[in-house]
Protein backbone atom coordinates (compact mmCIF):
# COMPACT_ATOMS: atom_id res chain seq x y z
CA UNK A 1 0.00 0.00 0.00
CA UNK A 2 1.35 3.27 -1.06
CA UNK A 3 1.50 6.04 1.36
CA UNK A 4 0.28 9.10 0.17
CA UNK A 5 0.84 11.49 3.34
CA UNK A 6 4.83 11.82 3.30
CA UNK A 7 4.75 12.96 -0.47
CA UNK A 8 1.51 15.62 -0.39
CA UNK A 9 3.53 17.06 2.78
CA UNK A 10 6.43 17.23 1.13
CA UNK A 11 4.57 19.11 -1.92
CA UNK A 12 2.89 21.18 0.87
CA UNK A 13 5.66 22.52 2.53
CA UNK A 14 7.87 23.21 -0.87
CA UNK A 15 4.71 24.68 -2.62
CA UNK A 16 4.31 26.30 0.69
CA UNK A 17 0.05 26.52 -0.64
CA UNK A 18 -1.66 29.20 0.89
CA UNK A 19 -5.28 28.68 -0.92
CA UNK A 20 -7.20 25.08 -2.43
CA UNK A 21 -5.82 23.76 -5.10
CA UNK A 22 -7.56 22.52 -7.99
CA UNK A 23 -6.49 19.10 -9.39
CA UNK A 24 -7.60 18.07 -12.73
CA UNK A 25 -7.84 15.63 -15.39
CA UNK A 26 -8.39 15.90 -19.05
CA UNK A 27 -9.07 19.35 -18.62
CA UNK A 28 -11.96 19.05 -16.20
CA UNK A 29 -11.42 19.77 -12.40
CA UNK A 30 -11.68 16.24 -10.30
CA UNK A 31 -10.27 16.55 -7.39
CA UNK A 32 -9.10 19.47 -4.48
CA UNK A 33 -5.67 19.82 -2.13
CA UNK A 34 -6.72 21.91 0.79
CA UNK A 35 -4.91 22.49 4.42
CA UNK A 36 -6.63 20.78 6.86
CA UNK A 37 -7.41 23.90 8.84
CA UNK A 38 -9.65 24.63 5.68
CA UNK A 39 -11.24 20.76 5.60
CA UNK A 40 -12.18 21.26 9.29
CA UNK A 41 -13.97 24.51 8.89
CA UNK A 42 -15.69 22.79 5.67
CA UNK A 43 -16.73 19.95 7.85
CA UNK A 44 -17.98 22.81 10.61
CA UNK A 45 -19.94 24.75 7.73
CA UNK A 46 -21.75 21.84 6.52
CA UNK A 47 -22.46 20.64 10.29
CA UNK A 48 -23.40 24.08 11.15
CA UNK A 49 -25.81 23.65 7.57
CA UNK A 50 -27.62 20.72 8.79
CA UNK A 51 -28.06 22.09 12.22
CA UNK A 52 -30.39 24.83 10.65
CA UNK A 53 -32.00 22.78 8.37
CA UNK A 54 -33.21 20.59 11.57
CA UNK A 55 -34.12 23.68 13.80
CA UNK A 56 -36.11 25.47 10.38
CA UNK A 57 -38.36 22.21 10.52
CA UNK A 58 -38.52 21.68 14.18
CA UNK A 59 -39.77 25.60 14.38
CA UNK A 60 -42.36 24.61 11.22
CA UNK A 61 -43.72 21.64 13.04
CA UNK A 62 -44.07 24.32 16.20
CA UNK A 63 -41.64 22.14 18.51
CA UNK A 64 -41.60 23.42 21.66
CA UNK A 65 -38.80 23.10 24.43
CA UNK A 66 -38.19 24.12 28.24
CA UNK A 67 -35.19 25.15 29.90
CA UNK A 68 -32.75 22.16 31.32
CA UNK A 69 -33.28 23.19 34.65
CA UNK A 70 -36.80 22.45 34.75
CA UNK A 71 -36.24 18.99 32.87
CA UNK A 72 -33.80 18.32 36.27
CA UNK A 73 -36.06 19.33 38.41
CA UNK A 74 -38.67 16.74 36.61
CA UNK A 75 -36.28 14.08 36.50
CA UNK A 76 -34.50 13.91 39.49
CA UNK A 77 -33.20 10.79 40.20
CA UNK A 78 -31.17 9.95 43.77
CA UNK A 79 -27.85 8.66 43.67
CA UNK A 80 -27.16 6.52 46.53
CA UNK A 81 -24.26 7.84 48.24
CA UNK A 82 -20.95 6.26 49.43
CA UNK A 83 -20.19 5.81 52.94
């Protein structure tokens, strides 16, 4: 199995890439090379994307929520304790 981490570093650091680059293949973009900084705050963005989607319907379907304190107060449960 080839490992592809040591060269794309080594490309990294020499092309020292500051913004995605575009990789592509009979003249049609395929692929990107990003920093993983960037892929993480992708990742976050489309997280963050399906978070609102969720809430939008929850607020349509007229969801309705109390505060955590009150659900504690509801659902109390004793612990035994350790003597």
């Amino acid at each position: 199995m080839l490992d592809w981490a040591e060269p794309l570093g080594y490309i990294w650091s020499t092309l020292k890439i500051k913004e995605p680059e575009m990789i592509y293949k009979s003249g049609k973009p395929t692929a990107v090379i990003l920093s993983l900084a960037d892929y993480e705050e992708l990742l976050e963005r489309v997280e963050d994307a399906a978070d609102l989607k969720w809430l939008r319907k929850a607020r349509l379907q007229g969801v309705s929520y109390r505060p955590f304190a009150d659900y504690l107060k509801e659902n109390k449960r004793r612990v035994p304790s350790r003597h």
